[in-house]
Protein backbone atom coordinates (compact mmCIF):
# COMPACT_ATOMS: atom_id res chain seq x y z
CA UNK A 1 -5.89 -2.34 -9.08
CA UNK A 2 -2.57 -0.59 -10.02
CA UNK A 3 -1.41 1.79 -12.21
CA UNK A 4 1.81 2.88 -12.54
CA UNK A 5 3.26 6.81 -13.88
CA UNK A 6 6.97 7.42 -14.61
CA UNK A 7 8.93 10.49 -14.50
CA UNK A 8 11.77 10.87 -16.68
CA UNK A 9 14.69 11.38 -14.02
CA UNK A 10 17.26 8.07 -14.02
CA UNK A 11 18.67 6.87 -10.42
CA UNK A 12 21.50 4.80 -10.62
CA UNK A 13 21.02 0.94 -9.98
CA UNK A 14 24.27 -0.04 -8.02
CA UNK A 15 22.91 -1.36 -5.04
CA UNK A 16 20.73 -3.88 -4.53
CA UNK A 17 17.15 -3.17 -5.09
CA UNK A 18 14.32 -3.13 -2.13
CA UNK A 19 12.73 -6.28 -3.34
CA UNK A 20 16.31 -8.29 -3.67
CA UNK A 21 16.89 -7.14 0.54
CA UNK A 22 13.89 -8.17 1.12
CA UNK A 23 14.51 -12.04 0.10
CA UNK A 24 18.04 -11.82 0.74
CA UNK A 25 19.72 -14.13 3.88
CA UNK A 26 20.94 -12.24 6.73
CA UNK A 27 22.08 -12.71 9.73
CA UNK A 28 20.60 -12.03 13.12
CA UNK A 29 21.62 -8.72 14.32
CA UNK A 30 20.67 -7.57 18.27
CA UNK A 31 21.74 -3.75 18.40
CA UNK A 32 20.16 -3.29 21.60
CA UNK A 33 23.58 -5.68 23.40
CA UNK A 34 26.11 -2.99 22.04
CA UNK A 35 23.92 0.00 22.19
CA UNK A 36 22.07 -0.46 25.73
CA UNK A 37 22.03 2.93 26.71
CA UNK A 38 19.83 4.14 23.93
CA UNK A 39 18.19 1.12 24.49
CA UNK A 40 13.94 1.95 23.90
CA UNK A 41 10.34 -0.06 23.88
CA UNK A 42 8.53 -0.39 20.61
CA UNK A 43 5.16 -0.96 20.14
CA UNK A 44 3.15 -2.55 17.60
CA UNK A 45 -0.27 -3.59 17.21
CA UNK A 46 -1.03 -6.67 15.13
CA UNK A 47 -3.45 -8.35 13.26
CA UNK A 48 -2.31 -11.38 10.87
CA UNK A 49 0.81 -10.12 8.96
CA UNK A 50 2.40 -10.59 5.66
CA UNK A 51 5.05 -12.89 4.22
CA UNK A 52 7.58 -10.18 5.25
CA UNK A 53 6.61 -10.12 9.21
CA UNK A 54 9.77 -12.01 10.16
CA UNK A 55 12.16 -9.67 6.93
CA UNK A 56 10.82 -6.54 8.77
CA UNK A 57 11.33 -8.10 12.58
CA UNK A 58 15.21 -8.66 11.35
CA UNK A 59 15.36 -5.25 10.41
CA UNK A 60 13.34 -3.71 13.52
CA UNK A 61 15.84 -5.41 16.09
CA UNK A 62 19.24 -4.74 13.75
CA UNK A 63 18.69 -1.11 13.07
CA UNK A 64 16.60 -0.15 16.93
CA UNK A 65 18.53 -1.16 20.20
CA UNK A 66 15.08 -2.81 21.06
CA UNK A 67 14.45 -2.63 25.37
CA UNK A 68 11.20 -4.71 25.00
CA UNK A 69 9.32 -5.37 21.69
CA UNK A 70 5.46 -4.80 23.05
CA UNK A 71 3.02 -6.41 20.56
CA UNK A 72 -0.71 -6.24 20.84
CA UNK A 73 -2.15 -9.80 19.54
CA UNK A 74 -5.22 -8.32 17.98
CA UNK A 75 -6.99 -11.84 17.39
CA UNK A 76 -3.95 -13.56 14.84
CA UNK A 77 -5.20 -16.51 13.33
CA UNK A 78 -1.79 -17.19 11.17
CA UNK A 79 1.51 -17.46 12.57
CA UNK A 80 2.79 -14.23 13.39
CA UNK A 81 2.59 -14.55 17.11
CA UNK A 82 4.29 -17.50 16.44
CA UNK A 83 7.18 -15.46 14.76
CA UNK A 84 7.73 -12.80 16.48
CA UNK A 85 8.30 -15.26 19.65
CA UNK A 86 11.32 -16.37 18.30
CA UNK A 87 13.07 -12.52 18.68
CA UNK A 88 14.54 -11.52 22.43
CA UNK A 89 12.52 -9.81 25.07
CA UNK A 90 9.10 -9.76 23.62
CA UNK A 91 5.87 -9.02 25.36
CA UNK A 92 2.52 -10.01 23.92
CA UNK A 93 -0.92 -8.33 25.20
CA UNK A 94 -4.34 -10.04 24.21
CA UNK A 95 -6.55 -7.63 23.00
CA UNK A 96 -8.86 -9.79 20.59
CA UNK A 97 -11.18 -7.99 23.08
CA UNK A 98 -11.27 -4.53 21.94
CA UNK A 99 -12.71 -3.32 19.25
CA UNK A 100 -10.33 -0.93 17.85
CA UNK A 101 -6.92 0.12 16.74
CA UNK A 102 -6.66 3.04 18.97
CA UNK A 103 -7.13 1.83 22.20
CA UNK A 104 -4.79 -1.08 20.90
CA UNK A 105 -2.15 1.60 20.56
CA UNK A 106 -3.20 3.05 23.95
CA UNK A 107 -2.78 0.05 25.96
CA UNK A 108 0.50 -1.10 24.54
CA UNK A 109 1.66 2.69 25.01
CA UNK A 110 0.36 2.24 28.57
CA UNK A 111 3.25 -0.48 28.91
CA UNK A 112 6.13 1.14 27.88
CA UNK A 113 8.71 1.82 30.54
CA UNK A 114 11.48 3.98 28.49
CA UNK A 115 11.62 7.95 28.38
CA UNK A 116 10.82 7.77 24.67
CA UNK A 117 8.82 4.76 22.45
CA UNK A 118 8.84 4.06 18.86
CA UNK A 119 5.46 3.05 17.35
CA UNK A 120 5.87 0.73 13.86
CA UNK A 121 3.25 -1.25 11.58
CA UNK A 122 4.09 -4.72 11.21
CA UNK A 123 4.45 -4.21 7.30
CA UNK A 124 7.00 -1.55 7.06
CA UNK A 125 10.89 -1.94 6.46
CA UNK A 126 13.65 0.25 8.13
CA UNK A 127 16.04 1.34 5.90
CA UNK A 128 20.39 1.45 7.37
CA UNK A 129 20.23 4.66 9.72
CA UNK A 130 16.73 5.34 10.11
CA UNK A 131 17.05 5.15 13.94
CA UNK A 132 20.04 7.19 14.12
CA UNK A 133 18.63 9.70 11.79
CA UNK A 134 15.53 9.89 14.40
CA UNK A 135 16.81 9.87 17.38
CA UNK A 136 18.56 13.40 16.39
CA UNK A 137 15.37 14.96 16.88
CA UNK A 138 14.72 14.30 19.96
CA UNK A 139 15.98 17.38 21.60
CA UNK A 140 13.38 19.42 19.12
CA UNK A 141 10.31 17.57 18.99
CA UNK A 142 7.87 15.00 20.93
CA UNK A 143 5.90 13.25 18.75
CA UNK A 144 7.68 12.78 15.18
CA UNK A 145 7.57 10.95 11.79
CA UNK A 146 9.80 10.49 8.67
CA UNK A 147 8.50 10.09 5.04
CA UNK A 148 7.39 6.32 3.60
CA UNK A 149 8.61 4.76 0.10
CA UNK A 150 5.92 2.80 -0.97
CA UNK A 151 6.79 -0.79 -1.99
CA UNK A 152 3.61 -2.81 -4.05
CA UNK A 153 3.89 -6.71 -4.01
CA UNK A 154 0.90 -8.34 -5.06
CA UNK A 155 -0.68 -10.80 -7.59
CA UNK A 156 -3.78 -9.66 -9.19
CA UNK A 157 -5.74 -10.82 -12.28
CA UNK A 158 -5.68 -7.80 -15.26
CA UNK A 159 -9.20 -8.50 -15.36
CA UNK A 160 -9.98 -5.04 -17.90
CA UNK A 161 -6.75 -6.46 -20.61
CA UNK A 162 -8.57 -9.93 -20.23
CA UNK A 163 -11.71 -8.87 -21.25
CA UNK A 164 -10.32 -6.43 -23.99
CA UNK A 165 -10.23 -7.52 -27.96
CA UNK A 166 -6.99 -5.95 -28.15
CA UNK A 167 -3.42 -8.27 -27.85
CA UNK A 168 -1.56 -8.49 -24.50
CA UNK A 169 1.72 -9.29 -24.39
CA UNK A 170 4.55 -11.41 -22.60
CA UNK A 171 4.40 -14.64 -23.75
CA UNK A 172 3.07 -15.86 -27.35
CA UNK A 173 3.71 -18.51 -29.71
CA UNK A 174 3.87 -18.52 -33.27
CA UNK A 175 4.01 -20.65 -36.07
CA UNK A 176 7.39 -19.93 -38.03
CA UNK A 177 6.30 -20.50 -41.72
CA UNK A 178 3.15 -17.89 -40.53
CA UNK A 179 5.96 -15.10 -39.74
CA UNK A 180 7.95 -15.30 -42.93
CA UNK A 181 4.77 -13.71 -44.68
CA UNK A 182 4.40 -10.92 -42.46
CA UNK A 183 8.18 -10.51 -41.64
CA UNK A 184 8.78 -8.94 -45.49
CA UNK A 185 7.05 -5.85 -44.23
CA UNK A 186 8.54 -4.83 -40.85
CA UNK A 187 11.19 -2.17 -41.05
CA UNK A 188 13.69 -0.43 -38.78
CA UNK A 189 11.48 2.24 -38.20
CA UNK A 190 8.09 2.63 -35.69
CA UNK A 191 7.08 -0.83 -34.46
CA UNK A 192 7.59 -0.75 -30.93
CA UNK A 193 5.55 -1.21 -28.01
CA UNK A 194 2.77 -2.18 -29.69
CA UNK A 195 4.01 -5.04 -31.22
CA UNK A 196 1.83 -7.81 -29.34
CA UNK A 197 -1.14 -5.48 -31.25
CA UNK A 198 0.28 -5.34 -34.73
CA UNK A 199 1.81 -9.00 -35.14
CA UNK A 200 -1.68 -10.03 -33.97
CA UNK A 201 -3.88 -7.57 -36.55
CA UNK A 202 -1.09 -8.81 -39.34
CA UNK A 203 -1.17 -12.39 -39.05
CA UNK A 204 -5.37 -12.02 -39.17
CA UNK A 205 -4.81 -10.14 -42.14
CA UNK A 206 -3.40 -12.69 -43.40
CA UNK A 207 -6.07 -14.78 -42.46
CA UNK A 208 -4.66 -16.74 -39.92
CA UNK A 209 -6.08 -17.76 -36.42
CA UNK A 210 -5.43 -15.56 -33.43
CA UNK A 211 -6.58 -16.66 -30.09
CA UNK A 212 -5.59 -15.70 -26.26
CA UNK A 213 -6.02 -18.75 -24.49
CA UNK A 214 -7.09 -19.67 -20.99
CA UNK A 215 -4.82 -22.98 -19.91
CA UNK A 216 -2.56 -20.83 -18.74
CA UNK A 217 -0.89 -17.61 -18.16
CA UNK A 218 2.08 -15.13 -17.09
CA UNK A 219 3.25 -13.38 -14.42
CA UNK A 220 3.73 -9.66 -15.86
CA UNK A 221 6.03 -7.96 -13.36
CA UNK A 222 5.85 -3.91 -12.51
CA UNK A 223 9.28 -3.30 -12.11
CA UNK A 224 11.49 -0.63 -12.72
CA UNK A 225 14.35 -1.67 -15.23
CA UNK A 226 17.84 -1.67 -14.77
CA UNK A 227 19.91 0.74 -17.28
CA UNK A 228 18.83 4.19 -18.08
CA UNK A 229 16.88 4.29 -21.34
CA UNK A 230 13.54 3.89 -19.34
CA UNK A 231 12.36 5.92 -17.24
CA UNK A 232 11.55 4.69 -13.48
CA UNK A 233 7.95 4.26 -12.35
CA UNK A 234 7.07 7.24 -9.55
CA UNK A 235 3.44 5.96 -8.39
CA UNK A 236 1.01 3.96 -7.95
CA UNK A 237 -2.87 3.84 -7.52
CA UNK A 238 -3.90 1.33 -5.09
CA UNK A 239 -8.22 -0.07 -5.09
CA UNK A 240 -9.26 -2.99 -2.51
CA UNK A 241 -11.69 -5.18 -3.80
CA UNK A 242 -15.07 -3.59 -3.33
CA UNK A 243 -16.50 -4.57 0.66
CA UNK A 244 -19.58 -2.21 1.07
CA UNK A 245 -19.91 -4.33 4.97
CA UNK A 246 -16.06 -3.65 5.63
CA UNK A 247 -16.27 0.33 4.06
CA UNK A 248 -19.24 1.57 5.70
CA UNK A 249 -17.71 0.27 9.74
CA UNK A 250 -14.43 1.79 8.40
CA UNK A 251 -15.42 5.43 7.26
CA UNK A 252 -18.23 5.27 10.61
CA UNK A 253 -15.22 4.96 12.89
CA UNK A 254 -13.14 7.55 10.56
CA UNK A 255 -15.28 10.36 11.09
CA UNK A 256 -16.73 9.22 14.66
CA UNK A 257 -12.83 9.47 15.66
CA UNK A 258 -12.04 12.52 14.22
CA UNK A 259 -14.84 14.57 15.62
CA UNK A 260 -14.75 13.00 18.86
CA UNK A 261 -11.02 13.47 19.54
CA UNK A 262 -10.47 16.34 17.66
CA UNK A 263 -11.39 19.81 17.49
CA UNK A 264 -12.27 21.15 13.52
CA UNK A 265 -9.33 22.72 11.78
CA UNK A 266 -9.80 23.81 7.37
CA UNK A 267 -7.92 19.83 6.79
CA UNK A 268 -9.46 17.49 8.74
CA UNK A 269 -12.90 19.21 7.85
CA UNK A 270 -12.34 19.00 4.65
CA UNK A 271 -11.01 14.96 5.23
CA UNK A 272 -14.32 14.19 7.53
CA UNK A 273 -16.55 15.76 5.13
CA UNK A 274 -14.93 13.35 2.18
CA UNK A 275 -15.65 10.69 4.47
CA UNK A 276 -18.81 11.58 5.19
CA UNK A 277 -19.22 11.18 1.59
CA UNK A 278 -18.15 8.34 1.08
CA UNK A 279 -20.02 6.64 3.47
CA UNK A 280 -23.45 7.88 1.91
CA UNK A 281 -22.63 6.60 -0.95
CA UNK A 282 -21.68 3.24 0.42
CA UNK A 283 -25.34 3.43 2.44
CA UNK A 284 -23.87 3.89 5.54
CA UNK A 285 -25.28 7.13 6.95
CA UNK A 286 -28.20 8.46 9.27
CA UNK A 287 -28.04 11.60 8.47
CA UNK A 288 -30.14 12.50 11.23
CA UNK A 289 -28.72 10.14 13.98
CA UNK A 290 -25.45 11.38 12.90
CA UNK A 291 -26.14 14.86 13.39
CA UNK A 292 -27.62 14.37 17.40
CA UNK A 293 -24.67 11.90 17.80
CA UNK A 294 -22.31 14.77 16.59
CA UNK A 295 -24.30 17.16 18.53
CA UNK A 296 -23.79 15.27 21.85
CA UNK A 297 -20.32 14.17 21.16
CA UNK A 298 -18.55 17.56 20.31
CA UNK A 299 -20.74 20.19 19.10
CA UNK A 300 -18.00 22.28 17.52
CA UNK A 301 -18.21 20.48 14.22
CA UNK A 302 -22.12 20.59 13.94
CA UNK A 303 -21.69 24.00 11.58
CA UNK A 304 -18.70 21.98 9.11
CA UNK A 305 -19.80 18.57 8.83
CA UNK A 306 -21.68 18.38 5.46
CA UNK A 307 -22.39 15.20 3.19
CA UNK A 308 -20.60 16.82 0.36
CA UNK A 309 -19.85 19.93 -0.64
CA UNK A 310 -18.93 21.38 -4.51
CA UNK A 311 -15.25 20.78 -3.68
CA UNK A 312 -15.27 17.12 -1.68
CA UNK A 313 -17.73 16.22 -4.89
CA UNK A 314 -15.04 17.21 -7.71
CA UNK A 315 -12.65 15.59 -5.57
CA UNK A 316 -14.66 12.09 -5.47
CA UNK A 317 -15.18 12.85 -9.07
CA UNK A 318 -11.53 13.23 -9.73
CA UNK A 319 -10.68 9.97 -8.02
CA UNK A 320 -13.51 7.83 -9.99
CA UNK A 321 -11.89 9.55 -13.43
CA UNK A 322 -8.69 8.76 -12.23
CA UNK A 323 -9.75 5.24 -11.68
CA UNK A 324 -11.48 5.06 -14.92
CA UNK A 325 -8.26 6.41 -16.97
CA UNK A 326 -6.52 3.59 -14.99
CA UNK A 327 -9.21 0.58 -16.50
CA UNK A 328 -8.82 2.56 -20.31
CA UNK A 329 -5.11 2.75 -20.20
CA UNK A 330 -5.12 -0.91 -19.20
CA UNK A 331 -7.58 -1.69 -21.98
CA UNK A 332 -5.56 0.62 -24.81
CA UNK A 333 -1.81 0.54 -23.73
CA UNK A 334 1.05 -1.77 -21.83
């Protein structure tokens, strides 16, 4: 599910937008054979990718003077091994074996040769200058990130508008001699972005027949606009489809890795606490087993770790009314 806020500040619209680069033709571009002596291995860890593996490689090898692209082949079973063989000096490592991400990431670190490494997902897209813009950091830290700009591309059914009595809108059609009753009425004044709601309510009023059909429908795109009379979107709330199986493994190995690798500091109790949370909630705690495993494992945390306290509770409680504003706003509004 996604919902979308917008903040009132304009940005101009002169260059091409995210989503055009992304689909645009480009040629190849190898920085690494005029830019050999900054030349550095990059790791990254796989696991099926998305339609943009191949975009992002482009990008990877034109803006990083790539020494060796190290990918870990995680188990693929589309074609992204198949892919990222076509790019220069690539290493592949099996490790369908292991069973997870982080001692992916060690063993492909493990294989780097170069004084300094640069780790990437396989979904993410380098902007012009990102590596330059790193690299002049070197000197002050050793282990460095930037900021992300999140980019949502996805297809979903608006299941909570479907269901709703209210009209959608996007694509209708109407019956002409219908409209010339109702048209009498409409003036210059307030009918605006509800008008899939009020044509609908005035042509029953007339007692004509409304329906929303189920041939068919339209793809209703979350965009930002070009121009400057509407304001941009600014975020978005992202929900996988509910996997109970896939959530409680997930938050296990969350907390298991936090406790066992880390020592407790006020922000990652308050994160493995959440967690701990939400994994009751999904069934997926032993209290009790927990506790000795804890115990065993790194005893420091045995006086934080709680399944919830007042402030991770509000928190989850937050989240759930966020989500539930999200399915109303859906159900009321465009």
């Amino acid at each position: 599910m996604i919902t979308m806020k917008v903040r009132k500040k304009s940005t101009k619209q002169s260059e091409k937008s995210i989503f055009a680069r992304y689909y645009s033709r480009e040629k190849f571009v190898d920085r690494f054979k005029k830019q050999k002596n900054d030349a550095i291995d990059v790791v990254i860890p796989l696991m099926n990718t998305n339609e943009l593996w191949e975009k992002n490689l482009h990008c990877f090898y034109r803006e990083i003077p790539i020494n060796r692209l190290i990918i870990g082949d995680g188990g693929c079973i589309d074609d992204s091994i198949k892919t990222v063989r076509k790019f220069p000096r690539v290493k592949i490592i099996k490790q369908s074996q292991y069973k997870s991400l982080g001692y992916c990431i060690k063993e492909l670190i493990e294989n780097v040769e170069t004084e300094w490494f640069i780790y990437l997902h396989t979904d993410v897209y380098l902007p012009t200058g990102w590596f330059d813009a790193m690299k002049k950091y070197q000197n002050k830290y050793d282990w460095y990130e930037c900021y992300r700009k999140i980019t949502a591309m996805m297809e979903f059914w608006s299941e909570s508008q479907n269901k709703g009595k209210r009209a959608l809108s996007g694509s209708q059609m109407g019956r002409t001699k219908v409209f010339k009753e109702i048209l009498p009425i409409i003036k210059d004044d307030y009918l605006q972005r509800y008008e899939d709601l009020i044509f609908t309510e005035l042509v029953k009023s007339k007692g004509f027949k409304y329906a929303r059909i189920t041939d068919t429908f339209h793809y209703h795109q979350a965009m930002n606009k070009r121009g400057e009379l509407e304001p941009k979107f600014s975020g978005i709330i992202l929900e996988k489809e509910p996997n109970k199986e896939w959530e409680r493994r997930m938050k296990d190995m969350d907390a298991r890795g936090i406790i066992k690798y880390l020592n407790p500091k006020p922000y990652l109790i308050l994160i493995t606490n959440l967690t701990l949370f939400k994994l009751k909630e999904v069934e997926g705690l032993d209290w009790h087993e927990f506790k000795q495993w804890v115990k065993k494992t790194n005893p420091a945390w045995l006086e934080h770790i709680r399944i919830g306290t007042l402030g991770q509770r509000i928190l989850h409680i937050e989240q759930k009314l966020i989500r539930f504003g999200t399915k109303i706003s859906r159900w009321f509004g465009k």
